[in-house]
PDB file of N, CA and C in Angstrom:
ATOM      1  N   UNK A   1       0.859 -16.621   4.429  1.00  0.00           N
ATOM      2  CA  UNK A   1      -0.455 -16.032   4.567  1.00  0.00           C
ATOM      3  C   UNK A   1      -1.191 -16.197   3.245  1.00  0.00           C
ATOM      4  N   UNK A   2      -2.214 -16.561   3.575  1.00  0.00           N
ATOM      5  CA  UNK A   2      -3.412 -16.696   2.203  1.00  0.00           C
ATOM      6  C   UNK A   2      -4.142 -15.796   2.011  1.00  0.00           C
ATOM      7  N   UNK A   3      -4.116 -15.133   0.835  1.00  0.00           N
ATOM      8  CA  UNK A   3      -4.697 -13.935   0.205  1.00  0.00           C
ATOM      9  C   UNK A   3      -5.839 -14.847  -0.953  1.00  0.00           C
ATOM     10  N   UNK A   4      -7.474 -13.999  -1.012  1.00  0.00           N
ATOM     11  CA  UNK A   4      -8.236 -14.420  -1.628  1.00  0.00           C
ATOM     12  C   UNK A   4      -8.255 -13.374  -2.470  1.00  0.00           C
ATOM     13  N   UNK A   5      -8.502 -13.453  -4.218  1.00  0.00           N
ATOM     14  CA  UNK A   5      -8.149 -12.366  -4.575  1.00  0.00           C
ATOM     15  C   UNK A   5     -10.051 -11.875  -4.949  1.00  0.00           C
ATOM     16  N   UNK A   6     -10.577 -10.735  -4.600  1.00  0.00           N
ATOM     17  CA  UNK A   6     -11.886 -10.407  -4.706  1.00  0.00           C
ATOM     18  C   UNK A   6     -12.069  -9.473  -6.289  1.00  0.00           C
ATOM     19  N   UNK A   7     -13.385  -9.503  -6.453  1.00  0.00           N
ATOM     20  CA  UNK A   7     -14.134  -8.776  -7.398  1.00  0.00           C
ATOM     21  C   UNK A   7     -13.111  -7.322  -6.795  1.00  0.00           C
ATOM     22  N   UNK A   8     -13.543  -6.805  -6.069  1.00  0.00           N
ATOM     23  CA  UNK A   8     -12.608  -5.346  -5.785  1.00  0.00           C
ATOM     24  C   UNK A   8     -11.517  -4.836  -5.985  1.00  0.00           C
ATOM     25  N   UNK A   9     -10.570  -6.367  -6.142  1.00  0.00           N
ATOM     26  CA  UNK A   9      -9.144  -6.259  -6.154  1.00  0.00           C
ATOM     27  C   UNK A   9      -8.755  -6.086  -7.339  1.00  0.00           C
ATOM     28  N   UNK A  10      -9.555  -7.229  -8.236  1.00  0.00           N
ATOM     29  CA  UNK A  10      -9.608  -7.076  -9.593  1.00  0.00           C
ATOM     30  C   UNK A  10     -10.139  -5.737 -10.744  1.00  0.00           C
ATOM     31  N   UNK A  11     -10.914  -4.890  -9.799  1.00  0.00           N
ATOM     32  CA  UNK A  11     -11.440  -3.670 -10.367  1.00  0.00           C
ATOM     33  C   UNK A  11     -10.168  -2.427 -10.002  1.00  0.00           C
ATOM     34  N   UNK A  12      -9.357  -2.661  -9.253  1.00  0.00           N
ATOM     35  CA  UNK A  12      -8.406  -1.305  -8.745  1.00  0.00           C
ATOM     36  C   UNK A  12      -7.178  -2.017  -9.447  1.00  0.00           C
ATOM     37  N   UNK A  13      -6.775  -3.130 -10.022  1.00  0.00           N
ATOM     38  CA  UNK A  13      -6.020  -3.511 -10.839  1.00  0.00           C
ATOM     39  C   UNK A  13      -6.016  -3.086 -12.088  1.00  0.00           C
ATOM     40  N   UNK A  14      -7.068  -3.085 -12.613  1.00  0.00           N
ATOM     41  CA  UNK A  14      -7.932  -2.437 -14.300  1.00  0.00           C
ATOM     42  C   UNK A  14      -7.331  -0.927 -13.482  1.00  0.00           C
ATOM     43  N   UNK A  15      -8.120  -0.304 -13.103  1.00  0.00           N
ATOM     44  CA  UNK A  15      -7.851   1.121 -12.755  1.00  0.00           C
ATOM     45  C   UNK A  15      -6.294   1.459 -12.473  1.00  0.00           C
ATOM     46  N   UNK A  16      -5.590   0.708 -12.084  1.00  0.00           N
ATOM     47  CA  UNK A  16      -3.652   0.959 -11.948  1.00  0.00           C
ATOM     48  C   UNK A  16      -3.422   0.397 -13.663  1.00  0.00           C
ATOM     49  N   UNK A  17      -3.823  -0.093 -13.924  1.00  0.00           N
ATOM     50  CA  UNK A  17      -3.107  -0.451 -15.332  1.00  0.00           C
ATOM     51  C   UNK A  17      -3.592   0.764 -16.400  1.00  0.00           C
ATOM     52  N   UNK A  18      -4.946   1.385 -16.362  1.00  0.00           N
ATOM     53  CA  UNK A  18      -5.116   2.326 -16.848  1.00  0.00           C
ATOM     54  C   UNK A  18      -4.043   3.856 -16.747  1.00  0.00           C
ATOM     55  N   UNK A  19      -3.231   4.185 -15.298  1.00  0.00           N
ATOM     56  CA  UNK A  19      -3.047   4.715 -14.969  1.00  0.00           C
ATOM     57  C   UNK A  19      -1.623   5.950 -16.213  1.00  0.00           C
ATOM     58  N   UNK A  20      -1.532   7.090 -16.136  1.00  0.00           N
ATOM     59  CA  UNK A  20      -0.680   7.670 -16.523  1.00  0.00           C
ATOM     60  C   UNK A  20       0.677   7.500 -16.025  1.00  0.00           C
ATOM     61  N   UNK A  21       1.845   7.547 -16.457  1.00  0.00           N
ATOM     62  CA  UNK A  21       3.117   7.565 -15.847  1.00  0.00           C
ATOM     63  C   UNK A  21       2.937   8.369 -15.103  1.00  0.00           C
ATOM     64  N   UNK A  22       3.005   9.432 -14.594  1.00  0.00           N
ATOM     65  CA  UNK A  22       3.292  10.747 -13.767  1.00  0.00           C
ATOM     66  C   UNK A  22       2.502   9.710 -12.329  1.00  0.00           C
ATOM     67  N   UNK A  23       0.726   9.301 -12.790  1.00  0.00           N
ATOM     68  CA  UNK A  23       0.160   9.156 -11.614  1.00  0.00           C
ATOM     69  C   UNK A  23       0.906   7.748 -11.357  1.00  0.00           C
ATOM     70  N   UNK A  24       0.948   6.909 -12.084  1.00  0.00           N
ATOM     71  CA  UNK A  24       1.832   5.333 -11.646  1.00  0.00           C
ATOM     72  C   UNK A  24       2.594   5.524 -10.430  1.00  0.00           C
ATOM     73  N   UNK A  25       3.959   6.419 -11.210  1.00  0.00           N
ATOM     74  CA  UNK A  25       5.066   6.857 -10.415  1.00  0.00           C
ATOM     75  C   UNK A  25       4.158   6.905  -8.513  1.00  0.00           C
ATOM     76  N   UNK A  26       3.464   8.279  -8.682  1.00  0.00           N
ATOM     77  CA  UNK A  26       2.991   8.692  -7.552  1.00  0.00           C
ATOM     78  C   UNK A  26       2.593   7.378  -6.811  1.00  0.00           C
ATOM     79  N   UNK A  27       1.505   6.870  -7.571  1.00  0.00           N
ATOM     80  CA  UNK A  27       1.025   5.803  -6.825  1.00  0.00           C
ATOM     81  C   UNK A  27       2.185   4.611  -6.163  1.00  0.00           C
ATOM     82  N   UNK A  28       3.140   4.601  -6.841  1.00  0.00           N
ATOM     83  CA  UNK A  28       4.163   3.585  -6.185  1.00  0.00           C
ATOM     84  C   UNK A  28       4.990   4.458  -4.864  1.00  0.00           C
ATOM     85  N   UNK A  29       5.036   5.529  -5.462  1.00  0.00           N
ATOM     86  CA  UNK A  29       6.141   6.299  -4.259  1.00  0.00           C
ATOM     87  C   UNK A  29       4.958   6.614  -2.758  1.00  0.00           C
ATOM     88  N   UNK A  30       3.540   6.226  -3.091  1.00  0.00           N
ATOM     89  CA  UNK A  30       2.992   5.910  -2.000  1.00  0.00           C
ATOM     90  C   UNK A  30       3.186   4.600  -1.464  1.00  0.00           C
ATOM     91  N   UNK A  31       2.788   3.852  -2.284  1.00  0.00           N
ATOM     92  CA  UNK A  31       2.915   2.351  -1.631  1.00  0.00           C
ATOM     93  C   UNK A  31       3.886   2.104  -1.131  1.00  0.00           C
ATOM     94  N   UNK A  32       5.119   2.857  -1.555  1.00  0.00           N
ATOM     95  CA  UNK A  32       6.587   2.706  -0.800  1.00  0.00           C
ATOM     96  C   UNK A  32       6.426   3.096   0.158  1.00  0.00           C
ATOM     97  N   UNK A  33       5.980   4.546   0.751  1.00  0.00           N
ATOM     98  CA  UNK A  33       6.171   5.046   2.233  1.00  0.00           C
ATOM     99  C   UNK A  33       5.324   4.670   2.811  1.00  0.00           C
ATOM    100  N   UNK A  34       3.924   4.106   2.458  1.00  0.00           N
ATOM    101  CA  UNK A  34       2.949   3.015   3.225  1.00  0.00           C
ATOM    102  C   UNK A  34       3.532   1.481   3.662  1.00  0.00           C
ATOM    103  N   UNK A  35       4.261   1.460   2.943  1.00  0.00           N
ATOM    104  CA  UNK A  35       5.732   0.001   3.622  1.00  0.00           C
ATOM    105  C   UNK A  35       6.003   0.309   4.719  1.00  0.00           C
ATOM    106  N   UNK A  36       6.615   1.527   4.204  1.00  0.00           N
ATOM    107  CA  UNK A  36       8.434   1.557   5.261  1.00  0.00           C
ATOM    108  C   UNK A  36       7.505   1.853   6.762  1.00  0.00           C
ATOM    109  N   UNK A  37       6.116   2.384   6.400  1.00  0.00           N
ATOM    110  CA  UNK A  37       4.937   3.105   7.642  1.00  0.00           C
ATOM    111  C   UNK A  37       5.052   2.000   8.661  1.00  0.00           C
ATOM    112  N   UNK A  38       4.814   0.822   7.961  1.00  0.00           N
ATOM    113  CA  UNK A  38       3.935  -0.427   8.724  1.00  0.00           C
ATOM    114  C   UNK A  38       5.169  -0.945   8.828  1.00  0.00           C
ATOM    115  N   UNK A  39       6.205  -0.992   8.301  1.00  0.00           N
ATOM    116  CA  UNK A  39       7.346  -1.259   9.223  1.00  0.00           C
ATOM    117  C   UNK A  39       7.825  -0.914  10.278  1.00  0.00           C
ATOM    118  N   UNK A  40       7.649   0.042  10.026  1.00  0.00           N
ATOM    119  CA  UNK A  40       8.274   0.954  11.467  1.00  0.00           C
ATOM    120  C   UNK A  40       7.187   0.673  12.616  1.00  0.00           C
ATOM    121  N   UNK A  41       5.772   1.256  12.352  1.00  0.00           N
ATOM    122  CA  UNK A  41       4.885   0.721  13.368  1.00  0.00           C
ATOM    123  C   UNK A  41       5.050  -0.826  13.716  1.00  0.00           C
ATOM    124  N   UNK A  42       5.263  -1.751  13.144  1.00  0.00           N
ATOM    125  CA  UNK A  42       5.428  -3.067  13.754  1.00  0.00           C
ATOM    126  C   UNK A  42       6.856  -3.537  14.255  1.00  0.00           C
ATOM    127  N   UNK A  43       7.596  -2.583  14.091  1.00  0.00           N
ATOM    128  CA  UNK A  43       8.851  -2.756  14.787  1.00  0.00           C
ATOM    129  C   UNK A  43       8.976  -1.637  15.919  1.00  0.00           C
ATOM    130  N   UNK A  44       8.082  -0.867  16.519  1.00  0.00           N
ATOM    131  CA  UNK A  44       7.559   0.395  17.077  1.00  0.00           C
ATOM    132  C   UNK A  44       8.183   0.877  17.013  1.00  0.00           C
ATOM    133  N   UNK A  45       8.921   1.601  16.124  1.00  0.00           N
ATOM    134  CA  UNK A  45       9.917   2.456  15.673  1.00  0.00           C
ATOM    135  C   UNK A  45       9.075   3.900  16.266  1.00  0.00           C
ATOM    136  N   UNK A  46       7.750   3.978  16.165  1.00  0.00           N
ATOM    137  CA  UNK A  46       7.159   5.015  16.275  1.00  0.00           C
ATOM    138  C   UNK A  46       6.059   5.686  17.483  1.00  0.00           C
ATOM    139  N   UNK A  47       7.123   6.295  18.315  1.00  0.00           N
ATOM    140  CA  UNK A  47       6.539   6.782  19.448  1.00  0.00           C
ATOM    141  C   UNK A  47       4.876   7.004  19.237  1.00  0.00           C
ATOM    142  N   UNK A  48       4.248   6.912  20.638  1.00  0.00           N
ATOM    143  CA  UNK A  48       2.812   7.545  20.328  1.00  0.00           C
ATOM    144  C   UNK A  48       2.112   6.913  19.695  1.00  0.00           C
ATOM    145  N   UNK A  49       2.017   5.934  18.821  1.00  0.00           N
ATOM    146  CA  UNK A  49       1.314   4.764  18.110  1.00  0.00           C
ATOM    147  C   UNK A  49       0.864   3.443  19.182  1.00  0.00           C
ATOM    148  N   UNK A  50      -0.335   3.628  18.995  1.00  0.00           N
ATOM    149  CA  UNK A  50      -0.766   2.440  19.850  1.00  0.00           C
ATOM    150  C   UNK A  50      -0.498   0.710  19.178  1.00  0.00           C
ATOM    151  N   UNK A  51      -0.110   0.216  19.737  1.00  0.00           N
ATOM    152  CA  UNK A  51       0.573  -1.376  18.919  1.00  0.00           C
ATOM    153  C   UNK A  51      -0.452  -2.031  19.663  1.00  0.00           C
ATOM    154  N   UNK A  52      -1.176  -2.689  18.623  1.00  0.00           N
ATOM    155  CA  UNK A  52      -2.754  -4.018  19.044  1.00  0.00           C
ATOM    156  C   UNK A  52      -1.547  -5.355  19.206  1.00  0.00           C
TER     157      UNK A  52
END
């Protein structure tokens, strides 16, 4: 898959590199359970979720 990388992407990159340890941490231990999320929904692990 081809990813274009935008003006936007490049501005929330500056803003994560700015970031404090405490918030870093946080911010990764989201991006982790926003994974395992879209895993599970695309393997429909998860009742009640509508699958496009």
């Amino acid at each position: 898959m081809d990813y274009e990388v935008t003006r936007s992407d490049i501005k929330i990159l500056k803003q994560i590199h700015s970031l404090g340890d405490a918030q870093y941490k946080r911010l990764m231990a989201y991006m982790k359970a926003l994974q395992k999320l879209e895993q599970m929904v695309s393997e429909k692990e998860i009742p009640g979720v509508i699958h496009l």
